[in-house]
N, C-alpha and C. Protein backbone atom coordinates (compact mmCIF):
# COMPACT_ATOMS: atom_id res chain seq x y z
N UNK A 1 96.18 58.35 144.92
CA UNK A 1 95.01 58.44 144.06
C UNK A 1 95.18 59.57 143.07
N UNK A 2 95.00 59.59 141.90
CA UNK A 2 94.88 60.35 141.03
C UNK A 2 93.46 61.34 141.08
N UNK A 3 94.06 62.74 140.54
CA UNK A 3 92.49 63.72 140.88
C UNK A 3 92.77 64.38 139.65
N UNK A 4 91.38 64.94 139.22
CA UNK A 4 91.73 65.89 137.93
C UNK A 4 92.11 66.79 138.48
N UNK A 5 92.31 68.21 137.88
CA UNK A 5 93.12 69.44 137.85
C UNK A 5 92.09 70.33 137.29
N UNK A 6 91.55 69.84 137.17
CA UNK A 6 90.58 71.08 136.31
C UNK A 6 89.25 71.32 135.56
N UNK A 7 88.70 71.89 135.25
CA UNK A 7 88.14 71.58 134.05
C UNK A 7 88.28 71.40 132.63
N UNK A 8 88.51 70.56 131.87
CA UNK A 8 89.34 70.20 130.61
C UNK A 8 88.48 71.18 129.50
N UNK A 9 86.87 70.64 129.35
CA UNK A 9 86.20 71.39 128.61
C UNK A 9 84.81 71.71 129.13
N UNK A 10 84.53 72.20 128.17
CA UNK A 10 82.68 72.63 128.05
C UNK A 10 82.02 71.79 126.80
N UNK A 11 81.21 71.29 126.66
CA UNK A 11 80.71 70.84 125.87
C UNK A 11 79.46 71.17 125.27
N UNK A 12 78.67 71.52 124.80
CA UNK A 12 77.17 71.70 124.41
C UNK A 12 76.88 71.22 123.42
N UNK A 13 75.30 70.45 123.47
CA UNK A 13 75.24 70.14 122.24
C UNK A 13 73.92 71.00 121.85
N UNK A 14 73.95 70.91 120.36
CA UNK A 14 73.10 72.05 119.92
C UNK A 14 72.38 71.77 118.53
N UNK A 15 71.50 72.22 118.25
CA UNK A 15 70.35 72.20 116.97
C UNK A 15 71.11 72.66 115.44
N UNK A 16 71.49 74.17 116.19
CA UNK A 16 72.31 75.22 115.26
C UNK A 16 73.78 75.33 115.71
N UNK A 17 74.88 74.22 115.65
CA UNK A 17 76.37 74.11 116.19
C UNK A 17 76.99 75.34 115.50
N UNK A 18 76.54 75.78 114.64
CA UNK A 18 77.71 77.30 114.16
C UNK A 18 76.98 78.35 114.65
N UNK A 19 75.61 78.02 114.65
CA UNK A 19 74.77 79.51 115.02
C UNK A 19 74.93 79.57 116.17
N UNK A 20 74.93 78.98 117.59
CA UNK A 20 75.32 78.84 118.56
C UNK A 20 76.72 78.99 119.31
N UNK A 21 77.89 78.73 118.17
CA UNK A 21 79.17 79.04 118.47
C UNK A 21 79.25 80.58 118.07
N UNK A 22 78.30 81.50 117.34
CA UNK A 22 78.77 82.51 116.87
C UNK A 22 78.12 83.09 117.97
N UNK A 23 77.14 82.93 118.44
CA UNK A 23 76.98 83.37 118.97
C UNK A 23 77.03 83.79 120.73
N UNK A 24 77.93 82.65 120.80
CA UNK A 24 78.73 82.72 122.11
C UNK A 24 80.01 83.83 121.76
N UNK A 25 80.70 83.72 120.70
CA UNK A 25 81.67 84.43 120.22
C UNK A 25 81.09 85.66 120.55
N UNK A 26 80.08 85.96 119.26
CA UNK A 26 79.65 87.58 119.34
C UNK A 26 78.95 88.08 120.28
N UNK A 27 78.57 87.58 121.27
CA UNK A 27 77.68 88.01 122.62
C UNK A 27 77.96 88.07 124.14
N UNK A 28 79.09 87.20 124.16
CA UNK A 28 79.86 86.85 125.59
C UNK A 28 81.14 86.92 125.14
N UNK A 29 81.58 87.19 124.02
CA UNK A 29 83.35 86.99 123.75
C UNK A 29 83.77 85.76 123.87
N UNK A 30 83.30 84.45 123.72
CA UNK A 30 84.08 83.66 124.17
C UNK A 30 84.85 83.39 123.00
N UNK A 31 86.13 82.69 123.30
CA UNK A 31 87.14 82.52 122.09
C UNK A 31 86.84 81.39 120.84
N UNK A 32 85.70 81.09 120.43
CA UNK A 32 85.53 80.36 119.61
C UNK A 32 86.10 80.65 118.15
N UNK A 33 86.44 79.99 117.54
CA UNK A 33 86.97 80.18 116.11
C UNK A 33 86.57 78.97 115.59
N UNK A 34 86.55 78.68 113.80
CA UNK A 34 85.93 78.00 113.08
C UNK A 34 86.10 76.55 112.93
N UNK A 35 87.40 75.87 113.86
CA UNK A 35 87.45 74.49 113.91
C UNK A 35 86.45 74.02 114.66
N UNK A 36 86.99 72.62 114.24
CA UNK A 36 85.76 71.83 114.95
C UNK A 36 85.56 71.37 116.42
N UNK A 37 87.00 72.05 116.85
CA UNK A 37 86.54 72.02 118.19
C UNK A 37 86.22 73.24 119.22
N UNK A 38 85.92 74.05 119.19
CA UNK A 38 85.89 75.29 119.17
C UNK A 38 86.86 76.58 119.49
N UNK A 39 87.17 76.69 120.83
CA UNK A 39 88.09 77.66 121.50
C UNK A 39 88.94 77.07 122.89
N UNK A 40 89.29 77.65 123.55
CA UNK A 40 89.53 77.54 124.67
C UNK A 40 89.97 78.65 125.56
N UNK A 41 89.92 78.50 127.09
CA UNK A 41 90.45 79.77 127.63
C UNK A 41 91.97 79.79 128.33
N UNK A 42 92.19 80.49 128.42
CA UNK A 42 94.07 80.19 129.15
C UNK A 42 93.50 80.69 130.50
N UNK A 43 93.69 79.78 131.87
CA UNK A 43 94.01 80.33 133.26
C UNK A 43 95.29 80.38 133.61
N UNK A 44 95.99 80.57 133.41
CA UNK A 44 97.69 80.34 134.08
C UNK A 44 97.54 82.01 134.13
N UNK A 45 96.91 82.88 133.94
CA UNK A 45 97.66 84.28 134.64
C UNK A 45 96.73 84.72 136.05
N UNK A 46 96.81 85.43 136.84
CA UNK A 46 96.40 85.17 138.01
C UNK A 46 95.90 87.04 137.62
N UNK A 47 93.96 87.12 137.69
CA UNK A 47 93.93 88.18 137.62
C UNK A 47 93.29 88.76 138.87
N UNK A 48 93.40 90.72 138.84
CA UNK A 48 93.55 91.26 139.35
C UNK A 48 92.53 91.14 140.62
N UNK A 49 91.58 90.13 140.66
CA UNK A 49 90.43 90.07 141.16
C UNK A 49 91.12 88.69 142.23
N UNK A 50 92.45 88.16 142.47
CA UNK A 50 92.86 87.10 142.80
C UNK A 50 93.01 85.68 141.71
N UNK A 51 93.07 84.38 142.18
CA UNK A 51 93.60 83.52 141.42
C UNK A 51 92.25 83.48 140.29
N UNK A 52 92.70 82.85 139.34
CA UNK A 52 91.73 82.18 138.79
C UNK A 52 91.57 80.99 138.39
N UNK A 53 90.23 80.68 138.46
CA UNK A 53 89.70 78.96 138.97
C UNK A 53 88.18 78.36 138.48
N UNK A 54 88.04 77.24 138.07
CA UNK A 54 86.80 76.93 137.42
C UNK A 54 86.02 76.35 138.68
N UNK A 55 84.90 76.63 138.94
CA UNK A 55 84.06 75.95 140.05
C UNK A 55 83.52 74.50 139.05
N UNK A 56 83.27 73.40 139.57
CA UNK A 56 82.69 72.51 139.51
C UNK A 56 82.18 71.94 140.84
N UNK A 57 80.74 71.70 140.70
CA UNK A 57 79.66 71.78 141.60
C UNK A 57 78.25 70.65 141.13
N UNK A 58 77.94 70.34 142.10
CA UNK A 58 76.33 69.36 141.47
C UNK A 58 75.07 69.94 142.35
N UNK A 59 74.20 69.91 141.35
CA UNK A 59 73.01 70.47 142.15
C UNK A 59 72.22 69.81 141.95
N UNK A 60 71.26 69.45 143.08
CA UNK A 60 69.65 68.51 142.78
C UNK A 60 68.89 68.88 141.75
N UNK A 61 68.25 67.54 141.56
CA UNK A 61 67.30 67.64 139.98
C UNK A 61 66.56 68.42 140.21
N UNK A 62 66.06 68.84 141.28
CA UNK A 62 64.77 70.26 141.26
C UNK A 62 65.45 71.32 141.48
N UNK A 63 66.68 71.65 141.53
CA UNK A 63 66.74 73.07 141.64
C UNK A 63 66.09 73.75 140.53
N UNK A 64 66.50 75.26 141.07
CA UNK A 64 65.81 76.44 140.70
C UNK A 64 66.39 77.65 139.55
N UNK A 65 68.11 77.01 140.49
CA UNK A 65 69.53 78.24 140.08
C UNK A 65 69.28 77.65 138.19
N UNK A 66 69.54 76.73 137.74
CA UNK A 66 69.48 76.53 135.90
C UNK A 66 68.37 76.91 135.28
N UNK A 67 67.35 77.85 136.18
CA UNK A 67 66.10 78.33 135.13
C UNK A 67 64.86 76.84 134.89
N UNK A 68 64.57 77.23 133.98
CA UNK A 68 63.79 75.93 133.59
C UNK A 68 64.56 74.44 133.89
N UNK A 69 63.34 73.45 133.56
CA UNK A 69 63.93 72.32 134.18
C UNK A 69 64.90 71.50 132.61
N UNK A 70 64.25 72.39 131.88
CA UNK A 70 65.00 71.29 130.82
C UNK A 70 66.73 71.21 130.71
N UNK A 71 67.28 72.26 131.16
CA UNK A 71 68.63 72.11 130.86
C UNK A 71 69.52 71.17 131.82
N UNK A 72 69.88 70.39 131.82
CA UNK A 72 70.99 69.31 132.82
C UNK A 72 72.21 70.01 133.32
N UNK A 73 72.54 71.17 133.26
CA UNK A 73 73.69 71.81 132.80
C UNK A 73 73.76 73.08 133.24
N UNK A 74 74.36 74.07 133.61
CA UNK A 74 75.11 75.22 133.59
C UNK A 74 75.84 75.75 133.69
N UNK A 75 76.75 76.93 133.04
CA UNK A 75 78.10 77.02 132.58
C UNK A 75 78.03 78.44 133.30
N UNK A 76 79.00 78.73 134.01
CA UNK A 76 79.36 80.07 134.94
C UNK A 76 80.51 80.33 134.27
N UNK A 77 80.29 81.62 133.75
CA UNK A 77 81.64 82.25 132.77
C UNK A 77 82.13 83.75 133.47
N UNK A 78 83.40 83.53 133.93
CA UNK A 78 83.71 84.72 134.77
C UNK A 78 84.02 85.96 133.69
N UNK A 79 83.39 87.54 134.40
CA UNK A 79 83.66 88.69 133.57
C UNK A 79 83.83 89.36 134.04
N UNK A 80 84.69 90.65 133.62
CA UNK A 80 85.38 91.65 134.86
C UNK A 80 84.08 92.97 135.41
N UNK A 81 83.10 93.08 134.40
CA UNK A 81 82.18 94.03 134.82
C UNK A 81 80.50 93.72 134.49
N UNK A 82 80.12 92.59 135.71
CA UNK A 82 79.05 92.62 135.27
C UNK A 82 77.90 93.73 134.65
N UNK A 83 77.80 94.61 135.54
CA UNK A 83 76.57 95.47 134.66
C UNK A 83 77.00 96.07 132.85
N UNK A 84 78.11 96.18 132.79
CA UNK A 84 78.62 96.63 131.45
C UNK A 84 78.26 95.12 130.56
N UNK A 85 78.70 94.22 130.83
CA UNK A 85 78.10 92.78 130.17
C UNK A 85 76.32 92.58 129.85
N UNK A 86 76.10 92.92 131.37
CA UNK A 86 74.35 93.24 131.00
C UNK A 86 73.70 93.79 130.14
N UNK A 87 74.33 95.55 129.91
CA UNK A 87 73.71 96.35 129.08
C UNK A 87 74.31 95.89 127.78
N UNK A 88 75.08 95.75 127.32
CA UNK A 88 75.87 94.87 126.41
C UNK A 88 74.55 93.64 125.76
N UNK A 89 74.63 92.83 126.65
CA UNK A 89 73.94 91.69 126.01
C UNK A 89 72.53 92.24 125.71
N UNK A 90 71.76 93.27 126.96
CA UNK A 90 70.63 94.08 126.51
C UNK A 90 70.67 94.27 125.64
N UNK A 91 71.46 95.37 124.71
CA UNK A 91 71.42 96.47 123.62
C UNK A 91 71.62 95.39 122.22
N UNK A 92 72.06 94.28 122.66
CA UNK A 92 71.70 93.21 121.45
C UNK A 92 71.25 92.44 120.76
N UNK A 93 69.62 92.81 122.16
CA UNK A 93 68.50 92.23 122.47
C UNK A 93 68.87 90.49 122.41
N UNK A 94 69.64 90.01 123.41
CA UNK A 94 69.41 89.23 123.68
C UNK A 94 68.77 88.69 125.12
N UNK A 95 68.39 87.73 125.64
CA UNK A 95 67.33 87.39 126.70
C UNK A 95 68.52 87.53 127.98
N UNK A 96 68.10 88.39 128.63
CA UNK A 96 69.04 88.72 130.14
C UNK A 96 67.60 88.96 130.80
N UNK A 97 68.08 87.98 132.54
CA UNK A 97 67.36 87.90 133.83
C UNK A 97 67.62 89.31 134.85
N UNK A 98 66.60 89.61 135.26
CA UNK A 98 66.45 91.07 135.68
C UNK A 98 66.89 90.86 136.61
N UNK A 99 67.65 89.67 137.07
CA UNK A 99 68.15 89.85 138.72
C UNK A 99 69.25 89.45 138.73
N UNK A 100 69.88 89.92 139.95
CA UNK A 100 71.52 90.23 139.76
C UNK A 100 71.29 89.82 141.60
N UNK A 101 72.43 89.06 141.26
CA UNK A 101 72.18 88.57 143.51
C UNK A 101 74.07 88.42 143.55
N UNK A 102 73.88 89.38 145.00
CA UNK A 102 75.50 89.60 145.24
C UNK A 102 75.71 88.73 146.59
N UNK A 103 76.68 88.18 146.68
CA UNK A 103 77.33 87.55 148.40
C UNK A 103 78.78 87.80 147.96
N UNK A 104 79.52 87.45 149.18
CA UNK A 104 80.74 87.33 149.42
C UNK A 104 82.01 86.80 148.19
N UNK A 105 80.53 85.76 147.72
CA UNK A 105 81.48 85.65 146.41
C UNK A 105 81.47 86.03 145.15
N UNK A 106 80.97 87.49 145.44
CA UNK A 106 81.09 88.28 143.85
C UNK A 106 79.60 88.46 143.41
N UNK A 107 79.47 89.02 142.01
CA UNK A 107 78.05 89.17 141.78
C UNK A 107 77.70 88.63 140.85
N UNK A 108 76.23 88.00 140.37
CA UNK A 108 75.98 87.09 139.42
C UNK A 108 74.35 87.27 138.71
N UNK A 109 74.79 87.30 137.78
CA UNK A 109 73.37 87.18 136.83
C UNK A 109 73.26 86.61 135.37
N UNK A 110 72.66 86.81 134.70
CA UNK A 110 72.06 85.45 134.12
C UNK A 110 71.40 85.94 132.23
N UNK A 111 71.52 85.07 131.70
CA UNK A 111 71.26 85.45 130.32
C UNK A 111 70.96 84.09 129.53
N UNK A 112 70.20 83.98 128.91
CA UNK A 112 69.48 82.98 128.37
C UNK A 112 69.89 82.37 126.63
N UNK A 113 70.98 81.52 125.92
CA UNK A 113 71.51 81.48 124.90
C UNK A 113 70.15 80.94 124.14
N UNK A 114 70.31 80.96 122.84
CA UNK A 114 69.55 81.08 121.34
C UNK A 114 68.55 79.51 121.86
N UNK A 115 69.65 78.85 122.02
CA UNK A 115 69.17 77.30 122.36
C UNK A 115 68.17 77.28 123.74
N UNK A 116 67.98 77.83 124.47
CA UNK A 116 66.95 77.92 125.77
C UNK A 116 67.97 77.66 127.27
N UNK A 117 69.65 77.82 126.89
CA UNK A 117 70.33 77.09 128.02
C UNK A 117 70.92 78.60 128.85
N UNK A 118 70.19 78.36 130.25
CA UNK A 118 70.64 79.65 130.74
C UNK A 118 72.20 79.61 131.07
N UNK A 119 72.71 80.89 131.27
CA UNK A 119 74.51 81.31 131.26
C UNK A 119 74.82 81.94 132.81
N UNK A 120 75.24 81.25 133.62
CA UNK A 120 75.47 82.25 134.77
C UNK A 120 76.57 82.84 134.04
N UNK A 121 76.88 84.53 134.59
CA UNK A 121 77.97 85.18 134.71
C UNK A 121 78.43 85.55 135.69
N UNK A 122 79.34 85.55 136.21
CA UNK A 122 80.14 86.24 137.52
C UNK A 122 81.19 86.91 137.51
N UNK A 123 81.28 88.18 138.64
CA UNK A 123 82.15 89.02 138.54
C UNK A 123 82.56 88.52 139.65
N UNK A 124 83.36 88.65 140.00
CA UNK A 124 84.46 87.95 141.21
C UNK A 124 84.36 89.38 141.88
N UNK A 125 84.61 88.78 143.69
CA UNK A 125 84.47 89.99 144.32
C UNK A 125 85.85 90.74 144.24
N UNK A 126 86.18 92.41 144.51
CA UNK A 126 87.68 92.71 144.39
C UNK A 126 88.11 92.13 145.66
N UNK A 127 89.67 91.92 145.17
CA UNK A 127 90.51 91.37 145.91
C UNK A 127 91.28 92.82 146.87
N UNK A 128 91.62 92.58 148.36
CA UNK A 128 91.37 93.21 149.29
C UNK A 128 90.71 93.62 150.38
């Protein structure tokens, strides 16, 4: 049987497609640049936090974890220091969730893009 490997992409669709790509760029770093398809990330190096790996996961129509009910969707973008990301996205007044919840697998909190679609972030727990 054939299985995917991965996650290929992210997709979003959006109101404001450049105002929204810039602002993933300028607010989370992500690698977007001006084609039309946007960026991408490289996993082939294995960082210091252990391997690295995209979760794909399904959650019931009533959950809670995507914020409001309107979004179908949420995108978990790994970062090496959550609270520095926090005050970061704070000081740029953009919309960040006052709660930060830690387990075994690292720590995670939450920030709200231009479009209303909340962003998990996660710091991976250290390796050791």
């Amino acid at each position: 049987m054939q299985k995917v490997q991965g996650i290929g992409g992210i997709f979003i669709r959006a109101k404001n497609r450049e105002g929204l790509a810039r602002w993933y760029r300028e607010h989370l770093g992500v690698p977007v640049d001006e084609s039309w398809w946007g960026g991408s990330f490289e996993w082939s190096k294995q960082h210091e936090s252990g391997s690295a790996a995209t979760v794909w996961s399904v959650f019931p129509t009533d959950t809670k974890y995507f914020g409001k009910a309107k979004p179908s969707f949420m995108i978990n973008y790994r970062v090496a220091d959550l609270d520095a990301m926090r005050t970061q996205l704070i000081e740029r007044g953009c919309q960040v969730d006052e709660a930060v919840e830690e387990s075994e697998f690292g720590r995670f909190g939450w920030v709200t893009d231009p479009e209303g679609n909340r962003v998990e972030l996660w710091e991976p727990p250290t390796a050791g």
